[in-house]
Protein backbone atom coordinates (compact mmCIF):
# COMPACT_ATOMS: atom_id res chain seq x y z
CA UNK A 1 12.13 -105.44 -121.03
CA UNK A 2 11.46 -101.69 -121.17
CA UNK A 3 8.01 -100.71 -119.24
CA UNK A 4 5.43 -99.24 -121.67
CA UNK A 5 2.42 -96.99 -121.15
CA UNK A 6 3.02 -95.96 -117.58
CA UNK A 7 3.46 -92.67 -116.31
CA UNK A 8 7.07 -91.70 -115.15
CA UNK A 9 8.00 -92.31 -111.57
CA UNK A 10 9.15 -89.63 -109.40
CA UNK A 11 12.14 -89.58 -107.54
CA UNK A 12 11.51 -91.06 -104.06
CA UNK A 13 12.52 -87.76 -102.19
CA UNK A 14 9.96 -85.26 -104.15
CA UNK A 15 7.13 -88.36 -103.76
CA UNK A 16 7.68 -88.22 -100.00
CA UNK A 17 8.08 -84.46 -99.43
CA UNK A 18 4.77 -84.61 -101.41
CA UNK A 19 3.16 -86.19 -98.97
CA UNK A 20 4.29 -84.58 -96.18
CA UNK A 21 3.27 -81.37 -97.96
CA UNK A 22 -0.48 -82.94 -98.46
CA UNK A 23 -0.53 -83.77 -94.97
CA UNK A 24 -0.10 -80.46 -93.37
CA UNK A 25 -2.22 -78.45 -96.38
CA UNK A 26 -5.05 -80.96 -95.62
CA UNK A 27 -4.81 -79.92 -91.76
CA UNK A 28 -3.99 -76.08 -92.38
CA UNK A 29 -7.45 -74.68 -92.65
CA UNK A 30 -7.91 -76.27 -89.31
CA UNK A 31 -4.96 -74.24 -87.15
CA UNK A 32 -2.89 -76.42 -85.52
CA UNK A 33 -1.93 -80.17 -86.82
CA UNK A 34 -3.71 -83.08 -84.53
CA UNK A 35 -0.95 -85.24 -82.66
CA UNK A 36 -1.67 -88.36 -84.94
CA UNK A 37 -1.03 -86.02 -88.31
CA UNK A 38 1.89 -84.97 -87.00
CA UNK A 39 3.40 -88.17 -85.77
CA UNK A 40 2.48 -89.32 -89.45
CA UNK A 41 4.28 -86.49 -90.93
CA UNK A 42 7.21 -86.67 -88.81
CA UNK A 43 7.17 -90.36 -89.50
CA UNK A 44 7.26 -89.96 -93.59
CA UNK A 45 10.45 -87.21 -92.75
CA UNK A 46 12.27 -89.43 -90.53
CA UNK A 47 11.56 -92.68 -93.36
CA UNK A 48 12.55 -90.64 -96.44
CA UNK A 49 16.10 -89.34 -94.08
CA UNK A 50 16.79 -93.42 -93.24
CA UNK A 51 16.48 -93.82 -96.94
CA UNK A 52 18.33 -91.63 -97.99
CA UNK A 53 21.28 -91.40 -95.57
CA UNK A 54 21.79 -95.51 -95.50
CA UNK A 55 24.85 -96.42 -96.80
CA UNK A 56 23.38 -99.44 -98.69
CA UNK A 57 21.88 -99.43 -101.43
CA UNK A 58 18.17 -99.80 -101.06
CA UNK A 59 15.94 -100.54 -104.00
CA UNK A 60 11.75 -101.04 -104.10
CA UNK A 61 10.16 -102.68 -107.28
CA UNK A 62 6.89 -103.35 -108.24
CA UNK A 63 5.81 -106.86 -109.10
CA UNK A 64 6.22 -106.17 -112.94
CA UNK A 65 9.73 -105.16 -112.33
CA UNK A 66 9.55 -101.71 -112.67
CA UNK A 67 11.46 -99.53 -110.00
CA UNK A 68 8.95 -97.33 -107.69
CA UNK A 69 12.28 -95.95 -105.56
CA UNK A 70 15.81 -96.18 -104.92
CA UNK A 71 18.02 -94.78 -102.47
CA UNK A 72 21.12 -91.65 -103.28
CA UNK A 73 23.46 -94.94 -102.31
CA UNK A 74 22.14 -96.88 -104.69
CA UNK A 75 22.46 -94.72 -107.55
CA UNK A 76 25.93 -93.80 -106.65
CA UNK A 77 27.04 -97.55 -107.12
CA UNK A 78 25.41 -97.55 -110.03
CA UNK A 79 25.08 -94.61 -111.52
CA UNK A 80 21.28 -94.50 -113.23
CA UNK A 81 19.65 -91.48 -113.05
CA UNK A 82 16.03 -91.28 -112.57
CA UNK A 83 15.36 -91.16 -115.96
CA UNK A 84 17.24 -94.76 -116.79
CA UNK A 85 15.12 -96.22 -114.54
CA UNK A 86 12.01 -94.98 -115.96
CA UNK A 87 13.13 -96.99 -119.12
CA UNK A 88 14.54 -100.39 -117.22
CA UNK A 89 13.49 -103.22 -115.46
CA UNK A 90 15.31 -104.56 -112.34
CA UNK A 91 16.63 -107.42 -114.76
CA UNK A 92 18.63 -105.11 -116.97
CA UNK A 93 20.90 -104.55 -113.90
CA UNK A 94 21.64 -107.63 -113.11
CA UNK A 95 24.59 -109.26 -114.96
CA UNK A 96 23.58 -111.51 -117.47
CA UNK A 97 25.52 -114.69 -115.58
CA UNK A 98 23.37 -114.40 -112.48
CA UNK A 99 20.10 -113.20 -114.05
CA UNK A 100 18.29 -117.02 -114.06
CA UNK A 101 18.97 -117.10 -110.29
CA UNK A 102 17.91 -113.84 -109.40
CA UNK A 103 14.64 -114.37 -111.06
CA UNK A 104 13.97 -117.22 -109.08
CA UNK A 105 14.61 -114.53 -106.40
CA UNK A 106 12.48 -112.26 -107.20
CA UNK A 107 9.48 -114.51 -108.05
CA UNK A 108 9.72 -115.77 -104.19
CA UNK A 109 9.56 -112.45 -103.17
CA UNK A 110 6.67 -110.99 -105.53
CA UNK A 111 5.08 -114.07 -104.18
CA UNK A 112 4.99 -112.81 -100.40
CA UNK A 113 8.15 -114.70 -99.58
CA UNK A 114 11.52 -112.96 -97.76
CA UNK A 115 14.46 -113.77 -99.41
CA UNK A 116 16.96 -113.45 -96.54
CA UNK A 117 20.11 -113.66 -98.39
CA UNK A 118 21.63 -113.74 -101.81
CA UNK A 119 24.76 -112.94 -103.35
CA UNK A 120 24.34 -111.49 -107.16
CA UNK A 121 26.21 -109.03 -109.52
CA UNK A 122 24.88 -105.60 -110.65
CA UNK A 123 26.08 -104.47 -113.70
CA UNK A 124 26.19 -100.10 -113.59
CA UNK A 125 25.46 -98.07 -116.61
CA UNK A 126 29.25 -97.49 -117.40
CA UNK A 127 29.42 -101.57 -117.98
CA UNK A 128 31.19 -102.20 -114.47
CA UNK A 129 30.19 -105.38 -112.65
CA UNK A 130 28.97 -104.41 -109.13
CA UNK A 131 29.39 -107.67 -106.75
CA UNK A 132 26.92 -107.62 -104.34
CA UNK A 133 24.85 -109.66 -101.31
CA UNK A 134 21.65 -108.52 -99.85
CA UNK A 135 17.80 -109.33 -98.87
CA UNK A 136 14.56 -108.80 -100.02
CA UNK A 137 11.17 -108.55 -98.64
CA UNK A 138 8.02 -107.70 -99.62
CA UNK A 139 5.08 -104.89 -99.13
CA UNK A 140 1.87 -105.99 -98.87
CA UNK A 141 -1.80 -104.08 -99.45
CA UNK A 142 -4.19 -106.27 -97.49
CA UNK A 143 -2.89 -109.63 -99.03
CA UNK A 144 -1.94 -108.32 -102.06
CA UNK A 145 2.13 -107.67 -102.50
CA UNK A 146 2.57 -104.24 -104.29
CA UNK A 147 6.46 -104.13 -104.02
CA UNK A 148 9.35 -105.40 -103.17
CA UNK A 149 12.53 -104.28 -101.17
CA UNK A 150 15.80 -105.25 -101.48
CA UNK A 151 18.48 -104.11 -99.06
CA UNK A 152 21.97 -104.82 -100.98
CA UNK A 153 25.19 -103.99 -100.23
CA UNK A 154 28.62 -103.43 -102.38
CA UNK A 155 31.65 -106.18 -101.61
CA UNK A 156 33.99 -105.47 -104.52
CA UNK A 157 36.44 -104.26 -101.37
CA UNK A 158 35.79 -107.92 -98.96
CA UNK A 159 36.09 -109.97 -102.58
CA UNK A 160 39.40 -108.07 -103.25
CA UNK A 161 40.75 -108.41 -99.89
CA UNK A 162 39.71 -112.11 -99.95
CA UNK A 163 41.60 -112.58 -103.49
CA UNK A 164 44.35 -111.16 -101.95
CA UNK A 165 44.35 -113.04 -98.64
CA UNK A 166 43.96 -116.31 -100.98
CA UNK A 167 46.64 -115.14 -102.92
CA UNK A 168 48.97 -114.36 -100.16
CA UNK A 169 48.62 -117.95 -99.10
CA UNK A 170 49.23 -119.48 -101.82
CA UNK A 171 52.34 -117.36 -102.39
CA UNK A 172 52.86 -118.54 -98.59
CA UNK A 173 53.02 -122.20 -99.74
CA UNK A 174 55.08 -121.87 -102.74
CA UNK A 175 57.59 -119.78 -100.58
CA UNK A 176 57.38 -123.06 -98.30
CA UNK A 177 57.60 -125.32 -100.59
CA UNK A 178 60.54 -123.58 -102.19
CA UNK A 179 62.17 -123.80 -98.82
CA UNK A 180 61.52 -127.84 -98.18
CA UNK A 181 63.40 -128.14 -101.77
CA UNK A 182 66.34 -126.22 -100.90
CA UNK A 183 66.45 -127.85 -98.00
CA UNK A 184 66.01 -131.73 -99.51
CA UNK A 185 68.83 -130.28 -101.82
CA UNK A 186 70.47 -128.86 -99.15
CA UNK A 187 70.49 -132.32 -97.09
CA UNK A 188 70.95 -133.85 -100.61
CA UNK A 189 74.52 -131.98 -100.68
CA UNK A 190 75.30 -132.19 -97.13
CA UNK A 191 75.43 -135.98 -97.04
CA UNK A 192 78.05 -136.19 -100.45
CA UNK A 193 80.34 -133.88 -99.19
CA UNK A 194 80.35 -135.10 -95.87
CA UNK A 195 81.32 -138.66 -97.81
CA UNK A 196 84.01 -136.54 -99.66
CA UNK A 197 85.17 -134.84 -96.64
CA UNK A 198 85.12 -138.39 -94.83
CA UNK A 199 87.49 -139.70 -97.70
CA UNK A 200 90.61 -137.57 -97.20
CA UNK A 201 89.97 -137.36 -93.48
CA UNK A 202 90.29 -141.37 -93.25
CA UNK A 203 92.79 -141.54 -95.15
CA UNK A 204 95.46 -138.98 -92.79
CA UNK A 205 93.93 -141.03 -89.89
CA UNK A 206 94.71 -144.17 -91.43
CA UNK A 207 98.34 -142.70 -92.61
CA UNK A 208 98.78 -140.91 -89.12
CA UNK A 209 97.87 -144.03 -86.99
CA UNK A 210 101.22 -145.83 -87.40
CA UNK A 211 103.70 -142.78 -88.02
CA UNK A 212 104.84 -143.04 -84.75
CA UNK A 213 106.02 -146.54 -84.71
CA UNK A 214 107.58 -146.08 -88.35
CA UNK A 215 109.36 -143.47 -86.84
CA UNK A 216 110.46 -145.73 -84.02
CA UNK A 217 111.60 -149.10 -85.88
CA UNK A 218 113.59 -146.30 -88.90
CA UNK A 219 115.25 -144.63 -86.28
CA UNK A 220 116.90 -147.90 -84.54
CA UNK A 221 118.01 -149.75 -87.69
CA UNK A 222 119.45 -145.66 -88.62
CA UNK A 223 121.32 -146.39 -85.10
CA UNK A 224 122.17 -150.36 -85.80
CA UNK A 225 123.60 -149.11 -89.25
CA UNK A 226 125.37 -145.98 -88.02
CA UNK A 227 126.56 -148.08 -84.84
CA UNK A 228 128.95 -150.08 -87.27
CA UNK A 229 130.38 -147.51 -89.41
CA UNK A 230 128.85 -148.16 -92.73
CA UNK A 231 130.60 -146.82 -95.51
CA UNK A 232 130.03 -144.09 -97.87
CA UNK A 233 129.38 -146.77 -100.46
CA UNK A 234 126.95 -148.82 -98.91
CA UNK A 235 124.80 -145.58 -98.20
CA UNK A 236 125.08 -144.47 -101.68
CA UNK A 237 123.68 -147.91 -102.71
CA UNK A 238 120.46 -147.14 -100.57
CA UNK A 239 120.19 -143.93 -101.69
CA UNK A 240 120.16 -144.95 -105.16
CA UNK A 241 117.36 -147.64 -104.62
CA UNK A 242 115.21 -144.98 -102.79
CA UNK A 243 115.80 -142.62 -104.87
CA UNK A 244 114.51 -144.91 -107.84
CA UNK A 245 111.34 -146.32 -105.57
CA UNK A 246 108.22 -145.01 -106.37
CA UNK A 247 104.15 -145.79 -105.70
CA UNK A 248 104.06 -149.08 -108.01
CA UNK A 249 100.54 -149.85 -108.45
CA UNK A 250 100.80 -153.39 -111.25
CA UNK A 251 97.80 -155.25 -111.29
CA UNK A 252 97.13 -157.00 -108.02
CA UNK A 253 98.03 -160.27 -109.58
CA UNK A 254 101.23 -159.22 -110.51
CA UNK A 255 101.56 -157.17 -107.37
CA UNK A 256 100.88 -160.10 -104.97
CA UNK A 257 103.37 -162.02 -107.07
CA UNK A 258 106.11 -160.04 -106.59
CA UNK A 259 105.22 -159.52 -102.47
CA UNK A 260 105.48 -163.18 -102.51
CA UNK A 261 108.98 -163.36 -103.93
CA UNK A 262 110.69 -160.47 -102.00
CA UNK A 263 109.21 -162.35 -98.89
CA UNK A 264 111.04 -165.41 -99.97
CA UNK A 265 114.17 -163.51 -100.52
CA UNK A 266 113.86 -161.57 -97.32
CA UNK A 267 112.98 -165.24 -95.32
CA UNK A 268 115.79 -166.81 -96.75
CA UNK A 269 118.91 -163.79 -95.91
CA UNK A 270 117.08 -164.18 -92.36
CA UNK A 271 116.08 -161.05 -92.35
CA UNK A 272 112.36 -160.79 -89.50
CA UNK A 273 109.35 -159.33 -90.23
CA UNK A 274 109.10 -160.03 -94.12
CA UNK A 275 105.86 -160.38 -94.28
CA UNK A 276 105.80 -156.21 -93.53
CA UNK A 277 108.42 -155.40 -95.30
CA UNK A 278 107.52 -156.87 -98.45
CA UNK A 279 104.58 -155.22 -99.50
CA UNK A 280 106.44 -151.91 -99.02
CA UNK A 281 109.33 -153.22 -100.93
CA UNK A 282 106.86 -154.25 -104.27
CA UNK A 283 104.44 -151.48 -103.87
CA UNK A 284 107.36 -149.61 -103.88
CA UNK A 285 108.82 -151.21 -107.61
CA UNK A 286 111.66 -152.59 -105.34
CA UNK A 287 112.56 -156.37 -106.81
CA UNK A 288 114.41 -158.96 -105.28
CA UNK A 289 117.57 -158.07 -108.16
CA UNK A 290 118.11 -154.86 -106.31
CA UNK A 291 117.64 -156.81 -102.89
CA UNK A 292 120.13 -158.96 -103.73
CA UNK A 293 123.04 -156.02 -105.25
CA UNK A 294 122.06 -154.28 -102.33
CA UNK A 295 123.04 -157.43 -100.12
CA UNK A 296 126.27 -157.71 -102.32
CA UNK A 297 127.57 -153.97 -100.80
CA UNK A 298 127.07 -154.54 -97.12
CA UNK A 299 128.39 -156.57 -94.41
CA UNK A 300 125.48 -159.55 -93.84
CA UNK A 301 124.84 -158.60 -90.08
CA UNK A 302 123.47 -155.20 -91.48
CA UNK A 303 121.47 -156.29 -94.15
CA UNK A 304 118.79 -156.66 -91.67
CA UNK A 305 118.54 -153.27 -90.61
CA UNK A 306 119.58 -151.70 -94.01
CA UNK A 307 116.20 -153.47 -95.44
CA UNK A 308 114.16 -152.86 -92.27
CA UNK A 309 115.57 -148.53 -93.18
CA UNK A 310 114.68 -148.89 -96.57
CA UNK A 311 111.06 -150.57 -96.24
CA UNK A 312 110.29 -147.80 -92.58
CA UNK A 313 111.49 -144.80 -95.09
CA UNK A 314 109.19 -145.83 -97.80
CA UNK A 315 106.34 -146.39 -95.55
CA UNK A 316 107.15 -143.29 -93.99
CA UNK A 317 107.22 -141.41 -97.55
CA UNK A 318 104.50 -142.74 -98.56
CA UNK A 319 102.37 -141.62 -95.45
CA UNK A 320 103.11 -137.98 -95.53
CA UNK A 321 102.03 -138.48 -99.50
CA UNK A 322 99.05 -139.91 -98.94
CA UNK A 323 98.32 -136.87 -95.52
CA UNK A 324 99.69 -134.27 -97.72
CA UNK A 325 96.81 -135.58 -100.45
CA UNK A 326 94.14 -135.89 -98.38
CA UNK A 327 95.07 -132.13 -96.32
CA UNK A 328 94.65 -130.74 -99.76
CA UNK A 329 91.58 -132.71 -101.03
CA UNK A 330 90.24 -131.09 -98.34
CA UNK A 331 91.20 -128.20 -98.51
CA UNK A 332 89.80 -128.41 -101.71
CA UNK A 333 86.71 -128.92 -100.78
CA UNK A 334 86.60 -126.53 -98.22
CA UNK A 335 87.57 -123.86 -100.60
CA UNK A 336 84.83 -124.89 -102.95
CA UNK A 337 82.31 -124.74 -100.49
CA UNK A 338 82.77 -121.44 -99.31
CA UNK A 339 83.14 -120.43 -103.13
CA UNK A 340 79.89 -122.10 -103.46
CA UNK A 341 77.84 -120.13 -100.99
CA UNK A 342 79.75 -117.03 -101.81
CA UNK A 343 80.75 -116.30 -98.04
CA UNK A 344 83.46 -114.17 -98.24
CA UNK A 345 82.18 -111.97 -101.10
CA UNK A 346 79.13 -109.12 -101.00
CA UNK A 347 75.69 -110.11 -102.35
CA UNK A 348 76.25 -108.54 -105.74
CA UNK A 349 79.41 -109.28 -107.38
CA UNK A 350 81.11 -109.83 -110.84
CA UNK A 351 83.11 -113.13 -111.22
CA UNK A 352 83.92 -116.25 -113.74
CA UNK A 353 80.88 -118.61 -114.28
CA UNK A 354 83.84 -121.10 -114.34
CA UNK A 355 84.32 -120.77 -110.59
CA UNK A 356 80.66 -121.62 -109.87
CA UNK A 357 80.92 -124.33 -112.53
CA UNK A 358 83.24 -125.97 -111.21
CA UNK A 359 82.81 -125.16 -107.35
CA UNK A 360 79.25 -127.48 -108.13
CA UNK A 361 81.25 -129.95 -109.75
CA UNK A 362 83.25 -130.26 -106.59
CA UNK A 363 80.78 -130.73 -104.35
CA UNK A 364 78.47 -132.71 -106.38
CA UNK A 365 81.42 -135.08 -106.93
CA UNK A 366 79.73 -137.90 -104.88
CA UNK A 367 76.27 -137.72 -106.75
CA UNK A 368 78.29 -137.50 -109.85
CA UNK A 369 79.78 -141.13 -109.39
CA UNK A 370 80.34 -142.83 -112.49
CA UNK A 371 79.06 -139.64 -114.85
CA UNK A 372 82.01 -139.29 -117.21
CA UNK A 373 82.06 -134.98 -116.93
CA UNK A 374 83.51 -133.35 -119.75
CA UNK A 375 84.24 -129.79 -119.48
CA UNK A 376 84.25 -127.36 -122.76
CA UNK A 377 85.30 -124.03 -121.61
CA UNK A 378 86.23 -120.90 -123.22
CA UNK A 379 88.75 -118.96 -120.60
CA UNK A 380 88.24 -115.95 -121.96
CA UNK A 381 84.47 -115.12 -121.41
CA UNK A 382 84.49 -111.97 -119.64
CA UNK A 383 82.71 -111.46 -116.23
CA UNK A 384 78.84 -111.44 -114.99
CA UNK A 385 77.28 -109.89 -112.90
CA UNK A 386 76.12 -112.25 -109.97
CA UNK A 387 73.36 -112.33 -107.04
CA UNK A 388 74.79 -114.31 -103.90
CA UNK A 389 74.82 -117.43 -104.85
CA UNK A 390 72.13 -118.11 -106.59
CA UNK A 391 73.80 -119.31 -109.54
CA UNK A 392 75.49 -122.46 -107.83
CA UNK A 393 71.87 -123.36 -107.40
CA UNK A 394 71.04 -123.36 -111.28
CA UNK A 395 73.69 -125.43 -111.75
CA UNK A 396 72.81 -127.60 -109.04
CA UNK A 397 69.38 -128.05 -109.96
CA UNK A 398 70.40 -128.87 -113.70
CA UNK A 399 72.95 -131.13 -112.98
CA UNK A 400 70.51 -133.03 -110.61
CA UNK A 401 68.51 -133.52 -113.09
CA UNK A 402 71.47 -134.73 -115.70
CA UNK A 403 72.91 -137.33 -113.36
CA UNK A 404 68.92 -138.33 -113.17
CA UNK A 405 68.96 -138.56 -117.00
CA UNK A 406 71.98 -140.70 -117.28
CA UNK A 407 70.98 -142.90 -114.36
CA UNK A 408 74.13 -142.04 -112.66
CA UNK A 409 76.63 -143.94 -114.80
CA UNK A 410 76.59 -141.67 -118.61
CA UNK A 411 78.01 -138.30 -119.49
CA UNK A 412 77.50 -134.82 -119.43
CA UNK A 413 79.22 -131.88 -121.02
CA UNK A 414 79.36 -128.54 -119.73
CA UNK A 415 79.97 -125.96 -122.32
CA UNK A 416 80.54 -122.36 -122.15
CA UNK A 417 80.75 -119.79 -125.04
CA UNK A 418 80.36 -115.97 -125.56
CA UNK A 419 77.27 -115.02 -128.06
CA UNK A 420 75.68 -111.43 -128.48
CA UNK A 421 77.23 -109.82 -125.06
CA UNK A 422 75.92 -112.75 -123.64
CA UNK A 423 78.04 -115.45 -121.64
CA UNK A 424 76.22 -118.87 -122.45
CA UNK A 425 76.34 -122.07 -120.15
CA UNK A 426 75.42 -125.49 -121.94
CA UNK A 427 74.82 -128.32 -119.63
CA UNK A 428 74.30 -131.52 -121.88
CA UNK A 429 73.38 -134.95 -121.00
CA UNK A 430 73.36 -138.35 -123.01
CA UNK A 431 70.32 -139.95 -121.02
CA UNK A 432 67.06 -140.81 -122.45
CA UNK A 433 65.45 -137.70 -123.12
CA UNK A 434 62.44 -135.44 -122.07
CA UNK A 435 59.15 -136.25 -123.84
CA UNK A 436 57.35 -133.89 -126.31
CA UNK A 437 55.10 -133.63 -123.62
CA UNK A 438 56.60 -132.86 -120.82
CA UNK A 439 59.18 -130.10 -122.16
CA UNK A 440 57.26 -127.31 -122.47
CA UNK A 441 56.10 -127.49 -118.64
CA UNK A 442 59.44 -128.33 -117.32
CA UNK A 443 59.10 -125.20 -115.59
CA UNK A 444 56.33 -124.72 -114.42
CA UNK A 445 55.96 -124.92 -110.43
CA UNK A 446 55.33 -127.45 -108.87
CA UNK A 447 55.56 -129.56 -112.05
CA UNK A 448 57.50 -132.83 -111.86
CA UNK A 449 57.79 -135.94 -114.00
CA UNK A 450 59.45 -137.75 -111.23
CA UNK A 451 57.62 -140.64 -109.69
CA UNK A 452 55.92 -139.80 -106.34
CA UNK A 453 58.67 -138.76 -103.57
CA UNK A 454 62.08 -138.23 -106.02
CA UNK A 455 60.99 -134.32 -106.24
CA UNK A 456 59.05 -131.50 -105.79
CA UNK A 457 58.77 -130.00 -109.37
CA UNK A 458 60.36 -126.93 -107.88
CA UNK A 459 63.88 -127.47 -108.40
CA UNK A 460 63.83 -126.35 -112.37
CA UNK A 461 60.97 -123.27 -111.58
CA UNK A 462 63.72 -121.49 -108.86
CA UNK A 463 67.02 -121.80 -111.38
CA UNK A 464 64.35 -120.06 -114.06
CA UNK A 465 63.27 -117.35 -111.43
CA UNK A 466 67.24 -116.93 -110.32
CA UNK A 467 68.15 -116.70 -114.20
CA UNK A 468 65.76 -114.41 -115.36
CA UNK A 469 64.53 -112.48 -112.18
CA UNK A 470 67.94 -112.17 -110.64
CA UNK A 471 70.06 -111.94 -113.69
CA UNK A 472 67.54 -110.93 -116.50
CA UNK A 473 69.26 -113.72 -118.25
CA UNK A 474 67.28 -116.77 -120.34
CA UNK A 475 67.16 -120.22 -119.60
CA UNK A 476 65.82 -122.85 -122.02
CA UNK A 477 65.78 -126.94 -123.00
CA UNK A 478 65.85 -128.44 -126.04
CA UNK A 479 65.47 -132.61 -125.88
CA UNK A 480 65.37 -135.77 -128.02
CA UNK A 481 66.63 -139.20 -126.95
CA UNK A 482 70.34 -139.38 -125.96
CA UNK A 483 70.29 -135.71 -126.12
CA UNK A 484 69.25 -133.34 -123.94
CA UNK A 485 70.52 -129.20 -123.69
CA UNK A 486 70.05 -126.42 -120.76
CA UNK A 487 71.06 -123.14 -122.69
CA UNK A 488 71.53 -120.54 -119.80
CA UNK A 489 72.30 -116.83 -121.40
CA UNK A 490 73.63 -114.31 -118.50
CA UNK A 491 74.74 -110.71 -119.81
CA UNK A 492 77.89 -109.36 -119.69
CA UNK A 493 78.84 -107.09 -116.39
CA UNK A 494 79.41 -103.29 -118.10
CA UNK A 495 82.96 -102.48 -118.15
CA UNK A 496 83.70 -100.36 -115.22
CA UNK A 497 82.25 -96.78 -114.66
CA UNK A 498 79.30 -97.77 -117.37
CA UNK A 499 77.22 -99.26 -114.82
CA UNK A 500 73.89 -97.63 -114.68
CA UNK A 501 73.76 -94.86 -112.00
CA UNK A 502 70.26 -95.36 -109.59
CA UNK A 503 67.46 -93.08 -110.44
């Protein structure tokens, strides 16, 4: 409270000068000062130039809480002039959140104890809060305390370089934590497409393995049959079979059944190895009928090796079918994965959100499984502007999360439409839903309604910072059971020579 009916302090340098000044008028009259005057005078100069000059902020109050002195550093923090504190207490500068405690301070020290540290805020006559951490001690008169000090000095600068060390560590961790998630996606990715690269590539080792000795056993019964002069006719009857044989895939029943018969046939005109012929024969749509016209046009010694021709040229066929497939499923993939991460293009280019759409697709095609995917598009949605690839991520991430939804055996959609100058992406799922509650933190880092160990809650808080940091797009979710949406918006790239020049 406001001291009453006391006279006005004065300003600790005029006080001390004061004295000085008594000093050496008491010992004027007398010629020169005595040694122990003068040591006392030069001691009162040398106290009040301490005081003044320390760069804390040094404060003396009596035991009712007035001030007797402070120091020029003091005041500057604060900014009280002499005549504020002849009006004020200590406790009107102390914030009203730390005042209890620094009572209890202050009581200690009126009470002859030294307080030898505390940590408080001062609040300055323009309203600012003044962190600070100091002492205090006391200044006796025979037993009696008459003051205290308190030594105190400003740490607004160590609390803001602390908030920003704390703050640069936990920017540290995210940035960590971001990276473990791309890389569990990463090694998430790695392992399907190696299973879809692994496809195609066992299938040309499986179709390459016994090329050679389909080569070998077509070109001898070619040799047999050309070593006795077959006609024109008889060729033209093979011909016509292969050219009406095709991949015959019945069901296996009806498959093995018809194996089972050309073997007979093919056991029964004596002709070897039917049990490897036949399968090429049926799989082939070749029935025993056209076995047996065949047989009808040539002499019987080279029915043998006009069979053994036909079955080693359909095997053969069917091999370089079956490499030719499997070169371009992987080149496929190949393609897709370089489209994916963008390799062969600059950071910033404009391009077809189909390509990334369906790049993802591609190489999420083993986590995809049984998901039926239907695809919506509209061709004619001009270009964006893209980062890198950043956006094969968004689509990643969402899609992860579909396939979750659906439990890996539902459907998802994947829409894509043209609204205000905007190119939107809608990634729909039939699964069971997001919760009222958990929607509206979906994005949040770190976030994650997964059960311990199936994520990070990071994957859906980087495809909202790459849509609208990167592409100062918006990204949003609307949910209900059996439905769920993922609305991206991306602008429109400017036409060319609109772009906006750098400042």
């Amino acid at each position: 409270m406001p001291a009453t009916n006391r006279p006005t302090p004065l300003p600790s340098t005029v006080r001390l000068r004061r004295a000085a000044g008594t000093l050496l008028e008491t010992f004027k009259p007398k010629g020169d000062l005595p040694p122990t005057a003068l040591r006392l005078a030069e001691s009162e100069q040398r106290y009040q130039a301490v005081i003044e000059n320390a760069s804390d902020m040094i404060q003396s109050v009596r035991p009712d809480g007035t001030f007797e002195f402070v120091n020029k550093a003091w005041k500057d923090a604060l900014r009280y002039t002499d005549d504020d504190l002849a009006e004020i207490t200590v406790f009107a500068i102390v914030h009203p959140d730390y005042l209890q405690h620094c009572m209890g301070d202050f009581m200690r020290a009126i009470s002859g104890e030294t307080v030898d540290f505390l940590e408080t805020r001062f609040l300055s006559k323009d309203g600012r809060t003044v962190p600070v951490e100091g002492s205090i001690t006391s200044r006796l008169l025979g037993d009696e305390v008459v003051a205290t000090h308190g030594f105190f000095r400003d740490i607004t600068e160590r609390l803001r370089a602390r908030k920003l060390e704390e703050r640069a560590a936990q920017l540290e961790r995210a940035e960590r934590a971001r990276y473990l998630e791309k890389m569990a996606a990463l090694g998430k990715l790695s392992a399907g497409l190696a299973h879809e690269l692994n496809n195609p590539a066992a299938a040309v080792q499986r179709a390459n393995s016994g090329l050679r000795e389909t080569l070998q056993r077509r070109d001898a019964a070619m040799r047999q049959l050309a070593g006795v002069c077959l006609d024109s006719a008889s060729w033209r009857v093979m011909e016509e079979i292969l050219g009406k044989a095709k991949p015959h895939r019945p069901d296996p029943l009806a498959l093995s059944e018809t194996e089972a018969t050309i073997e007979t046939w093919l056991e029964d005109h004596g002709i070897g190895r039917s049990w490897e012929l036949a399968p090429a024969l049926a799989e082939a749509g070749i029935t025993a009928r056209e076995l047996t016209a065949l047989a009808g046009q040539l002499p019987a010694t080279s029915l043998p090796d006009a069979v053994s021709w036909l079955a080693e040229t359909l095997v053969f066929r069917e091999s370089t079918e079956i490499i030719g497939q499997s070169s371009r499923r992987i080149a496929e993939l190949v393609q897709s994965i370089k489209g994916y991460s963008h390799m062969d293009r600059a950071t910033e280019h404009d391009g077809d959100i189909h390509d990334g759409l369906e790049n993802t697709v591609i190489i999420l095609a083993h986590q995809l499984g049984n998901v039926d995917v239907h695809r919506d598009y509209d061709r004619s949605l001009p270009a964006i502007r893209m980062y890198g690839n950043t956006l094969n991520q968004v689509w990643t991430n969402i899609l992860d999360n579909a396939v979750d939804a659906v439990d890996g055996k539902g459907q998802i959609t994947i829409r894509t439409r043209s609204e205000d100058d905007q190119v939107v992406v809608e990634i729909e799922d039939n699964g069971k839903g997001i919760s009222a509650d958990v929607l509206p933190r979906i994005f949040e880092p770190f976030y994650t309604s997964k059960p311990q160990g199936k994520g990070t809650g990071l994957g859906l808080d980087t495809a909202w910072r790459i849509v609208t940091e990167e592409h100062d797009g918006t990204i949003a979710a609307t949910s209900e059971p059996g439905r769920t949406v993922f609305t991206v918006n991306l602008p429109v790239s400017p036409p060319p020579g609109q772009e906006e020049s750098p400042a």
